[in-house]
PDB file of N, CA and C in Angstrom:
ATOM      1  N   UNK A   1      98.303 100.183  96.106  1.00  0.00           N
ATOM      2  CA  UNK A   1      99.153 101.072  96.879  1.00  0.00           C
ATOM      3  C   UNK A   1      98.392 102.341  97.269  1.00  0.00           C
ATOM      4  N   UNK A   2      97.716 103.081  96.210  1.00  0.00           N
ATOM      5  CA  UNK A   2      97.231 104.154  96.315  1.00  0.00           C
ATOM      6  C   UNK A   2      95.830 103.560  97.287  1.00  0.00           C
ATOM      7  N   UNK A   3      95.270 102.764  97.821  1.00  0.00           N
ATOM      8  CA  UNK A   3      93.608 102.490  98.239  1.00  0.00           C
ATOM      9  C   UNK A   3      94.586 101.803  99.346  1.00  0.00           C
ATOM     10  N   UNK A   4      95.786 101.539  99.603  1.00  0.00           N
ATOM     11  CA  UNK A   4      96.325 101.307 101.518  1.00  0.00           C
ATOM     12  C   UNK A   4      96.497 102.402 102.206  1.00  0.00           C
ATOM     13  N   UNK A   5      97.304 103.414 101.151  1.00  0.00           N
ATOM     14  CA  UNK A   5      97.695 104.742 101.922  1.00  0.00           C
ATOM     15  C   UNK A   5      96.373 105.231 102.329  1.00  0.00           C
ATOM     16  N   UNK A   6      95.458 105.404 101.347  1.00  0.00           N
ATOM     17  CA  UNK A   6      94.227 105.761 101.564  1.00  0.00           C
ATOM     18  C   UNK A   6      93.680 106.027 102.740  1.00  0.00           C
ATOM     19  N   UNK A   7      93.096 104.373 102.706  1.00  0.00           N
ATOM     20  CA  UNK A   7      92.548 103.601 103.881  1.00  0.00           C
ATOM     21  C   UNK A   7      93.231 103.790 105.743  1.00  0.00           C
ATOM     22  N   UNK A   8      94.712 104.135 105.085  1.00  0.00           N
ATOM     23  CA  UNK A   8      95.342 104.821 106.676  1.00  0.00           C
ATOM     24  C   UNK A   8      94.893 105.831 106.658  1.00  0.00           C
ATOM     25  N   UNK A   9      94.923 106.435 105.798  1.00  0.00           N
ATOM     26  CA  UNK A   9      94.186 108.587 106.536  1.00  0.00           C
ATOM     27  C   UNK A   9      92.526 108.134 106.419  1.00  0.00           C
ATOM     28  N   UNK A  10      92.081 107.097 106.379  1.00  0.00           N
ATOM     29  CA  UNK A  10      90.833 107.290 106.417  1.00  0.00           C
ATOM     30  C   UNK A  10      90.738 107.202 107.763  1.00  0.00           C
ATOM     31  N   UNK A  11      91.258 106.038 108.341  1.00  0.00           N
ATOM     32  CA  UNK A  11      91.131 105.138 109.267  1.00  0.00           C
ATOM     33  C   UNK A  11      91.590 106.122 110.760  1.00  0.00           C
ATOM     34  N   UNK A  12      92.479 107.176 110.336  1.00  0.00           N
ATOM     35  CA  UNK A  12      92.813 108.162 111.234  1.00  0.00           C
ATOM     36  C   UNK A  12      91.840 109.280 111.264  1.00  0.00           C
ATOM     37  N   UNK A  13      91.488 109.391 110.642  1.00  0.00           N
ATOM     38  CA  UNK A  13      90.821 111.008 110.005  1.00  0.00           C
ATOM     39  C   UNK A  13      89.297 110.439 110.790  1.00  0.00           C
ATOM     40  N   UNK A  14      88.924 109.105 110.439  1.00  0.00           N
ATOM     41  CA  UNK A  14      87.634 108.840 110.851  1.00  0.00           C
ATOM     42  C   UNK A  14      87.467 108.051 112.407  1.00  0.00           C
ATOM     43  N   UNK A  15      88.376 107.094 112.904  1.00  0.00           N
ATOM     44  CA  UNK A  15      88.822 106.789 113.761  1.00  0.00           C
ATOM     45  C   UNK A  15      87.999 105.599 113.602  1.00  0.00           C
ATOM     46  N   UNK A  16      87.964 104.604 112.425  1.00  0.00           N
ATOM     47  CA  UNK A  16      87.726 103.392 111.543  1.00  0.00           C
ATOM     48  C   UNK A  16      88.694 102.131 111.113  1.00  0.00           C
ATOM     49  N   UNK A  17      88.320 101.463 111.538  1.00  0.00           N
ATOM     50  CA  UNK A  17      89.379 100.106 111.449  1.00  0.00           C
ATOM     51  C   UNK A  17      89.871 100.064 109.565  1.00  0.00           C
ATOM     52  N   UNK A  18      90.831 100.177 109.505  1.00  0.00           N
ATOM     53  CA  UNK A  18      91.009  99.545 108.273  1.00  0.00           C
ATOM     54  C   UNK A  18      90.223  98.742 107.360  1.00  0.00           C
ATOM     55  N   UNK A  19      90.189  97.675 107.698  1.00  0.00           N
ATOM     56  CA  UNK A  19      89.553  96.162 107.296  1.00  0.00           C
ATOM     57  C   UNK A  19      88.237  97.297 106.983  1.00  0.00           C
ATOM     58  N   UNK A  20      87.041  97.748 107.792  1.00  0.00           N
ATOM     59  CA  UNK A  20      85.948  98.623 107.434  1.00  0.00           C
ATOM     60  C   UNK A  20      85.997  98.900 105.801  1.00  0.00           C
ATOM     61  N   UNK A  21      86.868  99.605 105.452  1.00  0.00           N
ATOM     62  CA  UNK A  21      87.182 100.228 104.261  1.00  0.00           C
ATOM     63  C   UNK A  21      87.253 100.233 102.574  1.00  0.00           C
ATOM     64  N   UNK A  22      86.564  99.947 102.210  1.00  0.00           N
ATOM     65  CA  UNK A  22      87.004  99.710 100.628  1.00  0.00           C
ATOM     66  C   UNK A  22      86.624 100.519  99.549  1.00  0.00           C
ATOM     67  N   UNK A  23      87.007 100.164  98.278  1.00  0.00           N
ATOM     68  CA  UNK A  23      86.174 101.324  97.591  1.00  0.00           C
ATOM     69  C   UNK A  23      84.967 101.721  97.387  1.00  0.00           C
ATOM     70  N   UNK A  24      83.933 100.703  97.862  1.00  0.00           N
ATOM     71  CA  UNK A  24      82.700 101.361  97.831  1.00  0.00           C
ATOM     72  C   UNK A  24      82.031 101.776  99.066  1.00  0.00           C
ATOM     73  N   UNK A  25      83.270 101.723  99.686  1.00  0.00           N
ATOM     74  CA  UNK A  25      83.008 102.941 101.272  1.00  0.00           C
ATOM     75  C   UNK A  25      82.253 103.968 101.095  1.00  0.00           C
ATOM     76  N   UNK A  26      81.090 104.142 101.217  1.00  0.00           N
ATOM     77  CA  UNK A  26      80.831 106.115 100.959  1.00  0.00           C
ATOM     78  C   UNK A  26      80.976 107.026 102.058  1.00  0.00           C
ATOM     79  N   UNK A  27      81.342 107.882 101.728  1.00  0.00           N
ATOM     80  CA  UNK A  27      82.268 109.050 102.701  1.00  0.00           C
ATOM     81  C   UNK A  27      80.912 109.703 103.548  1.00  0.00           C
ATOM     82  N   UNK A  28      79.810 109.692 102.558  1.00  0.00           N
ATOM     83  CA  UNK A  28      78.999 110.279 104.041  1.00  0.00           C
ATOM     84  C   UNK A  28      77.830 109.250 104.507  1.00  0.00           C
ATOM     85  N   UNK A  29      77.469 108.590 104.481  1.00  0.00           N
ATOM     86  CA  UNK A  29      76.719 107.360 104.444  1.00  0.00           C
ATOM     87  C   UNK A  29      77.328 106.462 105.799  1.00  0.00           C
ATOM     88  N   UNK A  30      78.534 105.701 104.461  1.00  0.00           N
ATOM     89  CA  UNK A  30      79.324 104.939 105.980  1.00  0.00           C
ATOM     90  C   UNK A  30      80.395 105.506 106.580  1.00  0.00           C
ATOM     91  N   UNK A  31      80.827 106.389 106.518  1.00  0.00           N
ATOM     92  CA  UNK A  31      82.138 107.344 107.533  1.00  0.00           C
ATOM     93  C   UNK A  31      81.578 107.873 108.619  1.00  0.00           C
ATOM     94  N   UNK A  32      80.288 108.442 107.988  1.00  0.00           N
ATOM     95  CA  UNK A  32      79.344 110.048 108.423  1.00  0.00           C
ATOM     96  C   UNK A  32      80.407 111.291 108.493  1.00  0.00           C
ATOM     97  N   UNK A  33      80.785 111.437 107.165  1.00  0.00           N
ATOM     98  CA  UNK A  33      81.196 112.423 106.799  1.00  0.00           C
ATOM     99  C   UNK A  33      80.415 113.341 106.806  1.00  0.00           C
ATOM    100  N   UNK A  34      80.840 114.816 107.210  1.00  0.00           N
ATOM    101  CA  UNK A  34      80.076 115.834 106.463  1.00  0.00           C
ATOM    102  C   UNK A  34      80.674 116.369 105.392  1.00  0.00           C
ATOM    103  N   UNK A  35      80.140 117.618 104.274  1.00  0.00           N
ATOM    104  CA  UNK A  35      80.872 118.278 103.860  1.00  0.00           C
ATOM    105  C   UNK A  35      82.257 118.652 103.730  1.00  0.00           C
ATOM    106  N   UNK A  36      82.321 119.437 105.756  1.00  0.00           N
ATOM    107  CA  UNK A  36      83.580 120.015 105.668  1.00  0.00           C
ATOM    108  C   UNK A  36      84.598 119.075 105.799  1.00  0.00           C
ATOM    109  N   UNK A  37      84.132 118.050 106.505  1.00  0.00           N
ATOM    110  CA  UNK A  37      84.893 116.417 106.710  1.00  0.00           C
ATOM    111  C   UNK A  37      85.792 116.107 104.864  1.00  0.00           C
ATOM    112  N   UNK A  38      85.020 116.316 103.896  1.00  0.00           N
ATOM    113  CA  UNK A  38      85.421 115.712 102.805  1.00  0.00           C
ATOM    114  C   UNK A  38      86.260 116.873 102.358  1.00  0.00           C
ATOM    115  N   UNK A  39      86.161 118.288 102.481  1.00  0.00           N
ATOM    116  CA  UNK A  39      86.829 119.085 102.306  1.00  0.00           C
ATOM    117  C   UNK A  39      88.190 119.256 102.870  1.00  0.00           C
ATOM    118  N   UNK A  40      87.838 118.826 103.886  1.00  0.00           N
ATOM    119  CA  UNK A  40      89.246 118.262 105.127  1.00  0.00           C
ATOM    120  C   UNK A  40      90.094 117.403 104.529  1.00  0.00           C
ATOM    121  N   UNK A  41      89.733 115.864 104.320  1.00  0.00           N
ATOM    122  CA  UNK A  41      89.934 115.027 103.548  1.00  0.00           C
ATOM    123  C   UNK A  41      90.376 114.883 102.565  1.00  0.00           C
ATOM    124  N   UNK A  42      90.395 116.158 101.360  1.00  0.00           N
ATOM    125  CA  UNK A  42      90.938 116.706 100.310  1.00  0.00           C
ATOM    126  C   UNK A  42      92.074 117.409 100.042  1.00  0.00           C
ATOM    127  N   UNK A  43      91.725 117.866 101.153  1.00  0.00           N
ATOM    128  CA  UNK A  43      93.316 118.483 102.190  1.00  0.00           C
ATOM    129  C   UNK A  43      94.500 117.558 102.173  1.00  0.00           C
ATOM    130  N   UNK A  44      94.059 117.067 103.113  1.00  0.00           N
ATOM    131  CA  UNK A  44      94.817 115.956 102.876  1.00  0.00           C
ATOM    132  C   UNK A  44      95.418 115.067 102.143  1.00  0.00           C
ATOM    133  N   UNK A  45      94.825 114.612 101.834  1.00  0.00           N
ATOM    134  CA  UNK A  45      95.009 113.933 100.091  1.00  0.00           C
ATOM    135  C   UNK A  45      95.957 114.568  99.368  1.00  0.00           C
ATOM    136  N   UNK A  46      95.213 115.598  99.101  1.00  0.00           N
ATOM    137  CA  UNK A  46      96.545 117.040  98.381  1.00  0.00           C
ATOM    138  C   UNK A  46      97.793 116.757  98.985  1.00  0.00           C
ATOM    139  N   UNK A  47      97.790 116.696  99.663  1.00  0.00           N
ATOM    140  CA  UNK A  47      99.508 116.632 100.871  1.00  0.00           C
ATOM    141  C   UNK A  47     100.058 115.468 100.818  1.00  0.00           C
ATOM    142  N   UNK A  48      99.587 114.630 100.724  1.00  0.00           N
ATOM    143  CA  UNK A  48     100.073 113.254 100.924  1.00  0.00           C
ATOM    144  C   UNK A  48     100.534 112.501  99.964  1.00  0.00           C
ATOM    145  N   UNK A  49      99.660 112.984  98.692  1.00  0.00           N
ATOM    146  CA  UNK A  49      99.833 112.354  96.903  1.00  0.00           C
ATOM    147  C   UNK A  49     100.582 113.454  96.513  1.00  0.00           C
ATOM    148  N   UNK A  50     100.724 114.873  96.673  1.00  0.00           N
ATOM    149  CA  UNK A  50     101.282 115.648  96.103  1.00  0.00           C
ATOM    150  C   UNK A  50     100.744 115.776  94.784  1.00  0.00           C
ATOM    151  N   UNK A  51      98.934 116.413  95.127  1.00  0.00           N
ATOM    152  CA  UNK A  51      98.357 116.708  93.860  1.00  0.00           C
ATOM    153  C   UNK A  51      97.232 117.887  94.525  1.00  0.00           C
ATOM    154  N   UNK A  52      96.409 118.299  93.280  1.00  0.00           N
ATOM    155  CA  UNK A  52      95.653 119.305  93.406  1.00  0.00           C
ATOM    156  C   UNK A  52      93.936 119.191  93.028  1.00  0.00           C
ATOM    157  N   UNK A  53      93.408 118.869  94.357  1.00  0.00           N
ATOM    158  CA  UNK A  53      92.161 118.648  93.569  1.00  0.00           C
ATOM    159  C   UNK A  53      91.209 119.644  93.075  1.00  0.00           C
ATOM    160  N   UNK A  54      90.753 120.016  92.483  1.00  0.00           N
ATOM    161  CA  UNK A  54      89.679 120.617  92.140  1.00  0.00           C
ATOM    162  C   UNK A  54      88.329 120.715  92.801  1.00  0.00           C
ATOM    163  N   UNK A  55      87.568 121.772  93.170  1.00  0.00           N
ATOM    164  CA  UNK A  55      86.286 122.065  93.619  1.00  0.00           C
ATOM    165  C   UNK A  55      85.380 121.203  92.720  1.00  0.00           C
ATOM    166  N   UNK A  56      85.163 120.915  91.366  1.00  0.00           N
ATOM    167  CA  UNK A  56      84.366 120.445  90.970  1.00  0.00           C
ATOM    168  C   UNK A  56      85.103 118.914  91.249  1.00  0.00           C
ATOM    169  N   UNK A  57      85.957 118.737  91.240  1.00  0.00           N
ATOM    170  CA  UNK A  57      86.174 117.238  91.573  1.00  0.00           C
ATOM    171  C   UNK A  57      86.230 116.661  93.392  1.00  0.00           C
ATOM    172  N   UNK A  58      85.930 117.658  93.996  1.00  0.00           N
ATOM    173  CA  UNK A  58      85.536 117.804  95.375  1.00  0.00           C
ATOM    174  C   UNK A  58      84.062 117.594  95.587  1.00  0.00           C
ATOM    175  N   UNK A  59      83.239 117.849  94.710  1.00  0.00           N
ATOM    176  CA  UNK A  59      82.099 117.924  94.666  1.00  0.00           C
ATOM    177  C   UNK A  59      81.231 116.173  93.761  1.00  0.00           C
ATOM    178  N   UNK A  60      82.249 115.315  93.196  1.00  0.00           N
ATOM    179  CA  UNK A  60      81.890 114.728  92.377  1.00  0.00           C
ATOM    180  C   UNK A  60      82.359 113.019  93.531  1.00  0.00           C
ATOM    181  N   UNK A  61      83.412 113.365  94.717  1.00  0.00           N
ATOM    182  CA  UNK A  61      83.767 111.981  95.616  1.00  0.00           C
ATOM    183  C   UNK A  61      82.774 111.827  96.312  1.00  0.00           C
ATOM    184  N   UNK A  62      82.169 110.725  95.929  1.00  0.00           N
ATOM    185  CA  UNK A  62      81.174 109.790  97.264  1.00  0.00           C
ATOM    186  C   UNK A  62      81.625 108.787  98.030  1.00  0.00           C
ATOM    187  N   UNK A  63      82.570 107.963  97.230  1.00  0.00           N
ATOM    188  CA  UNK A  63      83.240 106.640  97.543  1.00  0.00           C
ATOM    189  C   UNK A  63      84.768 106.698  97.982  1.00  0.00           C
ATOM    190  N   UNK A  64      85.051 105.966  98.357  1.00  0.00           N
ATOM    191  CA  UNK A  64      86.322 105.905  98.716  1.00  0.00           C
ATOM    192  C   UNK A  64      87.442 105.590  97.031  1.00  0.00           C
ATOM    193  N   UNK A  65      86.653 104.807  96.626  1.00  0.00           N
ATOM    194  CA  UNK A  65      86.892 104.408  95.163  1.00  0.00           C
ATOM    195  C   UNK A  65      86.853 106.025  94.495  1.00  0.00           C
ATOM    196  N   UNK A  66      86.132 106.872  94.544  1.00  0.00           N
ATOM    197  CA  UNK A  66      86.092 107.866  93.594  1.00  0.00           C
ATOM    198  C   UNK A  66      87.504 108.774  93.974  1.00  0.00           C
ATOM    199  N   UNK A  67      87.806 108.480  95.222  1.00  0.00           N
ATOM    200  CA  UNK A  67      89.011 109.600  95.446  1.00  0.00           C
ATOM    201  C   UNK A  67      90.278 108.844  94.827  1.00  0.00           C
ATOM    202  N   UNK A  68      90.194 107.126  94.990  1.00  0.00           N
ATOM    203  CA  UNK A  68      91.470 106.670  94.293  1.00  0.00           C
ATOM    204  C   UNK A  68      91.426 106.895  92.716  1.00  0.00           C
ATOM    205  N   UNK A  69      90.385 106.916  91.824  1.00  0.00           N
ATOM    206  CA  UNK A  69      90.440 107.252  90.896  1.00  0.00           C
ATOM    207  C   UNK A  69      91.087 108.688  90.440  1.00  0.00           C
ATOM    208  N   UNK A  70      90.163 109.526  91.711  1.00  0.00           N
ATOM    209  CA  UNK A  70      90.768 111.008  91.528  1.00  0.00           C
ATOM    210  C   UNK A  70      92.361 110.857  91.786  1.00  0.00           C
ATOM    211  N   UNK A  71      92.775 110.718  92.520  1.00  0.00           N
ATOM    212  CA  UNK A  71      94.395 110.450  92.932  1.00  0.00           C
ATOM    213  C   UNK A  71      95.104 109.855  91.726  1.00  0.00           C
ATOM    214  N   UNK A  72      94.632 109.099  91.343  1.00  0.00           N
ATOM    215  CA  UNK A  72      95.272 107.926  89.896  1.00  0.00           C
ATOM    216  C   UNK A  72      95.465 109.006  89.148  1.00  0.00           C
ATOM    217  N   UNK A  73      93.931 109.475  88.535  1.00  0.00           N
ATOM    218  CA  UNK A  73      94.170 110.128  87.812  1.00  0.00           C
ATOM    219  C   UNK A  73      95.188 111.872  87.548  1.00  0.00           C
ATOM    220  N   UNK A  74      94.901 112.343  88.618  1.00  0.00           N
ATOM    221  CA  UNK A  74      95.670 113.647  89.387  1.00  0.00           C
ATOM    222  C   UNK A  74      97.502 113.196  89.076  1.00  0.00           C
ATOM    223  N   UNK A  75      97.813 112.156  89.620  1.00  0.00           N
ATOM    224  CA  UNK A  75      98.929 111.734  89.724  1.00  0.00           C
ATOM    225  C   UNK A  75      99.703 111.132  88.610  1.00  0.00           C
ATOM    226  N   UNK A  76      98.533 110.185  87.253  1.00  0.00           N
ATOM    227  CA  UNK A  76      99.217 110.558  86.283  1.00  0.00           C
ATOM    228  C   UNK A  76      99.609 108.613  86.085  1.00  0.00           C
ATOM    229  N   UNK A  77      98.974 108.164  87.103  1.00  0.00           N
ATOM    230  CA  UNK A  77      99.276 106.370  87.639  1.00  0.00           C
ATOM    231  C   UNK A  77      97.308 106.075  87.280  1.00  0.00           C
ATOM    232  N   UNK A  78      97.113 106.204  86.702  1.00  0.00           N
ATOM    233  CA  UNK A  78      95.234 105.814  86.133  1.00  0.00           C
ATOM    234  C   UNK A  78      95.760 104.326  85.335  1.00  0.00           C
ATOM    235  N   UNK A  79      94.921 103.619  85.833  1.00  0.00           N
ATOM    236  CA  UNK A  79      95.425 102.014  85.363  1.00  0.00           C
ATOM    237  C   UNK A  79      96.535 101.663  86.126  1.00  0.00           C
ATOM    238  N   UNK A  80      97.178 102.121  87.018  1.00  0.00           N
ATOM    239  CA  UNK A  80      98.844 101.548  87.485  1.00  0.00           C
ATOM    240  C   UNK A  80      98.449  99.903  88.012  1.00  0.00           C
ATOM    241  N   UNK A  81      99.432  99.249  88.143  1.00  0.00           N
ATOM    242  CA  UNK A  81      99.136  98.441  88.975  1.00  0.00           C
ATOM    243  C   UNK A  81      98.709  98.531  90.267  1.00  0.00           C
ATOM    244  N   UNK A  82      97.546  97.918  90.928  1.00  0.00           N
ATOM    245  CA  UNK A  82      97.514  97.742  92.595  1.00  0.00           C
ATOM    246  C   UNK A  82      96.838  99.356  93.104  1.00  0.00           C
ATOM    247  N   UNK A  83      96.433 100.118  92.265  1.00  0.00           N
ATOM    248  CA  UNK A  83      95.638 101.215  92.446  1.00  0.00           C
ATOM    249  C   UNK A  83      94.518 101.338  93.114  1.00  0.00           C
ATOM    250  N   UNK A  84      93.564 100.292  92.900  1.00  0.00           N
ATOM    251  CA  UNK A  84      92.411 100.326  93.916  1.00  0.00           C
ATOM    252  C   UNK A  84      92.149  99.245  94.678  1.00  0.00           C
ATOM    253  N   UNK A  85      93.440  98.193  94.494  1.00  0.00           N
ATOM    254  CA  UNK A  85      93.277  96.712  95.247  1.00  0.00           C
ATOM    255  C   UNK A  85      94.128  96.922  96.461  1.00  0.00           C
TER     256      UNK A  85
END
C-alpha cells in the first residue's frame, strides 16, 4: 500500500511511468533527482503519510525502498502487510 501511493507521487513529481518504479529505484541515479528534488519529495511525503521526516533521515534516502521504510517506520506500520510490495 505504502510503495503504490508512493510510486503515484513519484510518477507525478518525476513525470515516470509507474511500472519504471520499485524499491530499488534510486532517486538520483534513475529519477535524476537533485537534492532539492528529494527535499521536495519529503515534502511531500510529509503531507500525504501525515508524518515528519527528519534532516538526518533526509539525508540517509537513496532508494525508493529507503523512503518506504522511512514512512513504515515514521507511521508506526514497519513490517505491516503489503508495505513495500
Amino acid at each position: 500500500m505504502i510503495l503504490e501511493k508512493l510510486k503515484a507521487l513519484l510518477s507525478q513529481q518525476f513525470q515516470i511511468d509507474e511500472e519504471q518504479i520499485n524499491p530499488e529505484t534510486r532517486l538520483i541515479e534513475d529519477l535524476g533527482a537533485d537534492s532539492l528534488d528529494v527535499v521536495d519529495l519529503a515534502e511531500v511525503v510529509e503531507d500525504e503519510f501525515d508524518i515528519e521526516i527528519s534532516d538526518d533521515m533526509i539525508e540517509n534516502i537513496h532508494t525508493v525502498g529507503d523512503i518506504v521504510k522511512c514512512i513504515s517506520e515514521l507511521s508506526g506500520s514497519f513490517g505491516g502487510e503489503g508495505d513495500v510490495d
